[in-house]
Protein backbone atom coordinates (compact mmCIF):
# COMPACT_ATOMS: atom_id res chain seq x y z
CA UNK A 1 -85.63 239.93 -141.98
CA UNK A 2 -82.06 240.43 -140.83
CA UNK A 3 -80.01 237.53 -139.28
CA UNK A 4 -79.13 238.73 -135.85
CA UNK A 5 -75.06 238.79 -136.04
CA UNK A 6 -73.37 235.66 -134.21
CA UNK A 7 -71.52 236.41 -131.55
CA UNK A 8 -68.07 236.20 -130.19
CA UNK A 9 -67.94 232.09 -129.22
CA UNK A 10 -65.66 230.90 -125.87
CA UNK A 11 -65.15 227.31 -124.56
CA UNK A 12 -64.19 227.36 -121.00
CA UNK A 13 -62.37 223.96 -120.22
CA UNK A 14 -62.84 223.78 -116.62
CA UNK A 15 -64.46 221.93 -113.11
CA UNK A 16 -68.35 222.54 -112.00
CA UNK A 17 -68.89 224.28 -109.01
CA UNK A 18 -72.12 222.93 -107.49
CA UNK A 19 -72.79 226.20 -105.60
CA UNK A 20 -72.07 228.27 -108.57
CA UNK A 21 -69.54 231.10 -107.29
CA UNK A 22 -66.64 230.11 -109.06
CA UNK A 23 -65.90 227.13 -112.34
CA UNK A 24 -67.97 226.58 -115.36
CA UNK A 25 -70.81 228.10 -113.65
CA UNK A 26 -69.02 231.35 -112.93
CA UNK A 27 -67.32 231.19 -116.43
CA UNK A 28 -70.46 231.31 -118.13
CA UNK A 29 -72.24 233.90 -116.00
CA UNK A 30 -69.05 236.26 -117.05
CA UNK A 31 -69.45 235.16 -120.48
CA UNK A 32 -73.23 236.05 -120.74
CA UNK A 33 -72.67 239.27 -119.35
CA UNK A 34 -70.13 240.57 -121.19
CA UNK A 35 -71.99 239.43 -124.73
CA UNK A 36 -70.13 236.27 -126.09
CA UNK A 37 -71.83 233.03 -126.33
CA UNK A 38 -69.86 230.64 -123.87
CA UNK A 39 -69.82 226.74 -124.39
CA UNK A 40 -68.44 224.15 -121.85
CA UNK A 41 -65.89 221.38 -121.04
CA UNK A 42 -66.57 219.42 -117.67
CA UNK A 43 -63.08 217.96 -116.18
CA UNK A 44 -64.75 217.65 -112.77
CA UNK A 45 -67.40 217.34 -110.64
CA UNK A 46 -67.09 219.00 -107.20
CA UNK A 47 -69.56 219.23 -103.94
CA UNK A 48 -68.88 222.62 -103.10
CA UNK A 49 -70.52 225.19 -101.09
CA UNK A 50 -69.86 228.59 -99.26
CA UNK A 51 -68.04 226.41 -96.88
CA UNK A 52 -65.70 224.42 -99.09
CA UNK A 53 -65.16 222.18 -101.54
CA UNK A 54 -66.46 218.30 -99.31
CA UNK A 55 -65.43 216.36 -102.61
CA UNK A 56 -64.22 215.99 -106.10
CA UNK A 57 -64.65 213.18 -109.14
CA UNK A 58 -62.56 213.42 -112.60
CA UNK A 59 -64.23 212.67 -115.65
CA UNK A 60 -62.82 210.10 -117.57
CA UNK A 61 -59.90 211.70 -120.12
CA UNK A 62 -61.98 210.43 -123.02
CA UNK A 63 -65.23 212.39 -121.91
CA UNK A 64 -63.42 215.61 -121.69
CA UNK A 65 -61.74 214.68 -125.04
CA UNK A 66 -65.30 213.78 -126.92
CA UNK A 67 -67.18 216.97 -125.17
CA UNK A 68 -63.90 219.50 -126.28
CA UNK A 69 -63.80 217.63 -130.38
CA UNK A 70 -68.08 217.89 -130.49
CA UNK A 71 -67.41 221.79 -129.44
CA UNK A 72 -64.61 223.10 -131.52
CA UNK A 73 -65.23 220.77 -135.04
CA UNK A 74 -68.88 222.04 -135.60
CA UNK A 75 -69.41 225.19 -134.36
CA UNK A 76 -65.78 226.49 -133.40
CA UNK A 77 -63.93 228.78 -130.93
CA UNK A 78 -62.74 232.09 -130.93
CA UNK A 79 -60.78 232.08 -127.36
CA UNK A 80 -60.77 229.43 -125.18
CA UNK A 81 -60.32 229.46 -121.08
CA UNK A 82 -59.18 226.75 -118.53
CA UNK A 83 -59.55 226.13 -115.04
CA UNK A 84 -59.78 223.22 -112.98
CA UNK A 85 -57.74 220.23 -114.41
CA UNK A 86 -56.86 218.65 -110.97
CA UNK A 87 -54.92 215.43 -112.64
CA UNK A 88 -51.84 214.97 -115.05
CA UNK A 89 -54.02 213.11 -117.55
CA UNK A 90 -56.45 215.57 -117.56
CA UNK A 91 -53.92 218.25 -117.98
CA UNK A 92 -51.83 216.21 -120.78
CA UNK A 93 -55.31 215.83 -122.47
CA UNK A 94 -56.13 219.40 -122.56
CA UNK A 95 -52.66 220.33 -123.42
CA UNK A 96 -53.23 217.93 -126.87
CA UNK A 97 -56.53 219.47 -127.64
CA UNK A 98 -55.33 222.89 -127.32
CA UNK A 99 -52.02 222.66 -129.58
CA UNK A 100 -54.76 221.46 -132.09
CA UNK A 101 -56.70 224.85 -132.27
CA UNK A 102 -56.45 228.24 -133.72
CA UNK A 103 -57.74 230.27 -130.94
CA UNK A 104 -55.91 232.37 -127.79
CA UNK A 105 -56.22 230.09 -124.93
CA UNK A 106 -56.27 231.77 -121.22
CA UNK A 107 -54.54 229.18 -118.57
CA UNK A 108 -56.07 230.02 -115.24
CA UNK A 109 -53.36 227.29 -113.41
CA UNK A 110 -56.02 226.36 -110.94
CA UNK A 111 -54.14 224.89 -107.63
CA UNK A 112 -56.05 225.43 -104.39
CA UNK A 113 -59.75 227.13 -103.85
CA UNK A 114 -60.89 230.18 -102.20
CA UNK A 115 -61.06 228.10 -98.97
CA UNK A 116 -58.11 226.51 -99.09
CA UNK A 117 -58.81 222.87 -100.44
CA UNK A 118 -56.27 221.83 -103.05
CA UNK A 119 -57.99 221.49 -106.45
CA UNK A 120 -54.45 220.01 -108.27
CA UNK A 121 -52.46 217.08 -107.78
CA UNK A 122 -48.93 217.63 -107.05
CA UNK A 123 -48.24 214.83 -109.59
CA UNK A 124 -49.71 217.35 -112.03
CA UNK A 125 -47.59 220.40 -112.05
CA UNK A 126 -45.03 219.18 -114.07
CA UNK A 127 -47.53 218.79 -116.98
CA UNK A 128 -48.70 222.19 -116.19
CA UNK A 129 -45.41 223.98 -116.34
CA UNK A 130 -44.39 221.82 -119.57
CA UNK A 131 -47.25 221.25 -121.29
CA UNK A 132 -50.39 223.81 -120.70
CA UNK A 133 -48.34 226.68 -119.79
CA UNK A 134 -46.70 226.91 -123.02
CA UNK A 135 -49.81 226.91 -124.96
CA UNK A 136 -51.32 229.99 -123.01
CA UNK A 137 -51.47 233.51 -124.54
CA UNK A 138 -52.09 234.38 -121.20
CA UNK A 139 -51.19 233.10 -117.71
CA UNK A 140 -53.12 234.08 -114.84
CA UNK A 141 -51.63 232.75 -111.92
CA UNK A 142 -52.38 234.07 -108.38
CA UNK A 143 -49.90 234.59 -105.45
CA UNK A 144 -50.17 231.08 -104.32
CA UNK A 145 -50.55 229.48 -107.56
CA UNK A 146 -46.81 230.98 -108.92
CA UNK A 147 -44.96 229.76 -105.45
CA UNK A 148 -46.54 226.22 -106.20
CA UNK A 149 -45.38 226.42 -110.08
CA UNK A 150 -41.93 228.32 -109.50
CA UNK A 151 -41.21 228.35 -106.12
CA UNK A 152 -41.49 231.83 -105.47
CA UNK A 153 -42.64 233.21 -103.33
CA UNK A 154 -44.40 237.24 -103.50
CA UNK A 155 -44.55 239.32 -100.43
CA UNK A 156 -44.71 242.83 -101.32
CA UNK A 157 -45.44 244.40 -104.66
CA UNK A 158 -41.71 244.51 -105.59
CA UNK A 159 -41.72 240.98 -106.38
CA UNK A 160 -44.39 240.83 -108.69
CA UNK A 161 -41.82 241.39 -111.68
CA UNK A 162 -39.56 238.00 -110.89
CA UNK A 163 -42.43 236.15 -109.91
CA UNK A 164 -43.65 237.11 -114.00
CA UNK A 165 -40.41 236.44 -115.30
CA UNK A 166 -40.27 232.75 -113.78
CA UNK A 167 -43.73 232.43 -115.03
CA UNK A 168 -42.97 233.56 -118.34
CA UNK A 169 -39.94 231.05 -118.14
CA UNK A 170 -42.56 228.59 -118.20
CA UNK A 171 -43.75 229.72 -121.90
CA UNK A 172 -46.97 231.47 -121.96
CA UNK A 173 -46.77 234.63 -124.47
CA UNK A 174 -47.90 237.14 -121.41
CA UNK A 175 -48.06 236.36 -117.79
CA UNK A 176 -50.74 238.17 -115.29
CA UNK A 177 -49.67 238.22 -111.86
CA UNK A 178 -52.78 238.86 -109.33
CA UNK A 179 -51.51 240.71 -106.57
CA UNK A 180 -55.12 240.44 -104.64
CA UNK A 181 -52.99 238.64 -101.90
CA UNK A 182 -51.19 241.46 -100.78
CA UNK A 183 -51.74 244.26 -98.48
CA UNK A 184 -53.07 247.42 -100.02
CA UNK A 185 -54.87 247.89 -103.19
CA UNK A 186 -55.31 245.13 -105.59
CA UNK A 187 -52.67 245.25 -108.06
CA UNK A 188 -51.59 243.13 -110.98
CA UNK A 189 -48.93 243.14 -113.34
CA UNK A 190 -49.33 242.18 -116.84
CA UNK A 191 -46.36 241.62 -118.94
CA UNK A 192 -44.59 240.11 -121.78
CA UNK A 193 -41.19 239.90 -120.79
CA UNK A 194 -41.00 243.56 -122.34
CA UNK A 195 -44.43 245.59 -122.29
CA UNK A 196 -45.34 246.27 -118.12
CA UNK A 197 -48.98 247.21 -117.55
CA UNK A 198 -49.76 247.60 -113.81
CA UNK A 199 -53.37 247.18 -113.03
CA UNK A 200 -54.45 248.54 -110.10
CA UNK A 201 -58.18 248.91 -108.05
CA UNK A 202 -59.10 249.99 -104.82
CA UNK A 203 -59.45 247.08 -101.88
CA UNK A 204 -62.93 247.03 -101.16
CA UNK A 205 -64.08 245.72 -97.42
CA UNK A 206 -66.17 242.77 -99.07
CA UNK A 207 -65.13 238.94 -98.12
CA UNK A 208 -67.22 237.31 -100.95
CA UNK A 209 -64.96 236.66 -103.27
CA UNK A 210 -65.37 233.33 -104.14
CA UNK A 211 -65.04 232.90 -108.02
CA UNK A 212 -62.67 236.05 -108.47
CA UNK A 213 -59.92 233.85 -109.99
CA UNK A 214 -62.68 232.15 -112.99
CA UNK A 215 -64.11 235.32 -113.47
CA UNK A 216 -61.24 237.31 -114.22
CA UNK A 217 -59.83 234.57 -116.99
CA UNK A 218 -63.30 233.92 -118.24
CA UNK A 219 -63.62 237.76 -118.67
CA UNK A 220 -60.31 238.16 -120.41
CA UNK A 221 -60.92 235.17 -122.68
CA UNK A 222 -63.97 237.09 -123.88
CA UNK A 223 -62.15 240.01 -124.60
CA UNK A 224 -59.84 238.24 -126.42
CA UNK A 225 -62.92 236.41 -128.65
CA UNK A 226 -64.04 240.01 -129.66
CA UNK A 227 -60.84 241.03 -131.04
CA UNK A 228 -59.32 242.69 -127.92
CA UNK A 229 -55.31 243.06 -127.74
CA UNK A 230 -54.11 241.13 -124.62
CA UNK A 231 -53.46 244.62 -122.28
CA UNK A 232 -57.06 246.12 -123.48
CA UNK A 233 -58.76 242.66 -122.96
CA UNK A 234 -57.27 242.31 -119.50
CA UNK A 235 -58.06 246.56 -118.76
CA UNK A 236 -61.78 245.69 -119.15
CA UNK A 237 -61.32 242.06 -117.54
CA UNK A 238 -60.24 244.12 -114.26
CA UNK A 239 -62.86 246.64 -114.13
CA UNK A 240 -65.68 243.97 -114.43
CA UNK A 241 -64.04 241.57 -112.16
CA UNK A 242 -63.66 244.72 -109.26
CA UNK A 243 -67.45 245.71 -110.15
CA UNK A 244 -68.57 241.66 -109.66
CA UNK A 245 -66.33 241.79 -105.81
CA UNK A 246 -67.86 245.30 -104.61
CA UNK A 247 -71.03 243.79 -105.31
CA UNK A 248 -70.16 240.64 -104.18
CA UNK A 249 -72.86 238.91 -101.42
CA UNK A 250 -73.18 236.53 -98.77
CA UNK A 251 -74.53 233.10 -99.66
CA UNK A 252 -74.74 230.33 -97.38
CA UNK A 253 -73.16 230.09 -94.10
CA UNK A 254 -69.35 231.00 -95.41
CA UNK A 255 -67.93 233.08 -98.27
CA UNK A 256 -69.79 234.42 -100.80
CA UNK A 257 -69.35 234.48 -104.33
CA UNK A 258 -68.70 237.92 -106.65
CA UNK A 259 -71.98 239.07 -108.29
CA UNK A 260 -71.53 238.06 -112.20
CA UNK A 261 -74.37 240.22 -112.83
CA UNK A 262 -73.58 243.76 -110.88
CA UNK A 263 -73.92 245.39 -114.59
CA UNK A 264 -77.53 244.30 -114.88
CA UNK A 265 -78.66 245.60 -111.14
């Protein structure tokens, strides 16, 4: 009898989302459905619904450092992902762990939710820009999210290439700016201080969104896991992430999250 092949393995490093639209939950929903086997790190526990995030508690530094060591030691990583960090010594923690292992790391810099609750201390984002940030292979940043780490500030597509080259300033090997913010279709820009790849998708008329952010890294960390170059990985990272928001649906009384598993329907 043939041993079924093992699969592509991803740790997401990242905060639970009790309504399970966006954080580890949406991670792993992404990693399921695109065929890699994803394994967790909880950094926090939220109360979250459609409406909001109503509250927030860190683990201790030493649980996320004991869950991340159990992971990677016995059965290992091939890309790993992270989200919510919310503190400095949960971001200094990670940072340690990560410099430690042989695997492309996606930073999703995770600042503020869909609804507009912050989800990072400012005491934090110094450790961010010096300490995560140069770990990433990739740094997927949104609008917001590159004003609060460089202070500036995107308005129109044209800016998209200095807010990248600020980011990349902060060390990551390729920077992903998500244009989602702006009018017009959804464009990105991927670069690596030399190679430009502009991403672009139709705006669809859908405001469930929530989870758009962890399902876009979590997809490209997969990508990267089976091998994928960084501008292939993110190419097919796009096009899932744009299927999961046209199929995106309302949940509860506010917004909605994208549908992980629009592939499947």
């Amino acid at each position: 009898m043939d041993v079924p092949a093992l699969p592509p393995r991803v740790l997401t490093v990242a905060g639970s989302d009790s309504g399970g639209g966006a954080g580890i939950q949406a991670d792993l929903k992404t990693m399921l459905a695109l065929g890699v086997h994803g394994m967790s790190v909880l950094t926090v526990v939220t109360a979250q619904n459609s409406l909001g995030v109503q509250d927030t508690w860190e683990l201790p530094v030493d649980a996320v450092r004991a869950q991340y060591r159990s992971v990677v030691d016995d059965i290992g990583v091939q890309a790993v992902k992270t989200g919510m960090l919310a503190s400095a010594p949960l971001v200094e923690t990670v940072a340690e762990l990560l410099a430690g292992t042989e695997a492309p790391v996606v930073v999703d810099p995770v600042g503020v939710s869909k609804h507009g609750d912050p989800l990072l201390a400012a005491s934090a984002l110094d450790s961010v820009r010096g300490r995560l940030l140069p770990l990433a292979t990739v740094a997927t940043p949104n609008l917001d999210e590159v004003e609060q780490l460089t202070g500036v500030r995107v308005r129109a597509e044209a800016d998209l290439r200095r807010a990248a080259d600020a980011v990349l300033g902060l060390g990551p090997r390729w920077a992903l700016i998500k244009g989602g913010h702006l009018a017009g279709d959804a464009v990105d820009l991927l670069t690596d201080g030399e190679q430009e790849h502009w991403l672009r998708a139709p705006r669809h008329d859908n405001r469930h969104t929530h989870g758009t952010g962890c399902t876009l890294a979590s997809a490209l960390a997969s990508g990267l896991a089976k091998g994928m170059e960084v501008p292939e990985a993110v190419r097919v990272a796009k096009e899932y992430v744009t299927g999961a928001i046209t199929a995106g649906f309302a949940l509860g009384g506010g917004i909605g999250p994208v549908d992980h598993g629009w592939r499947l329907r």
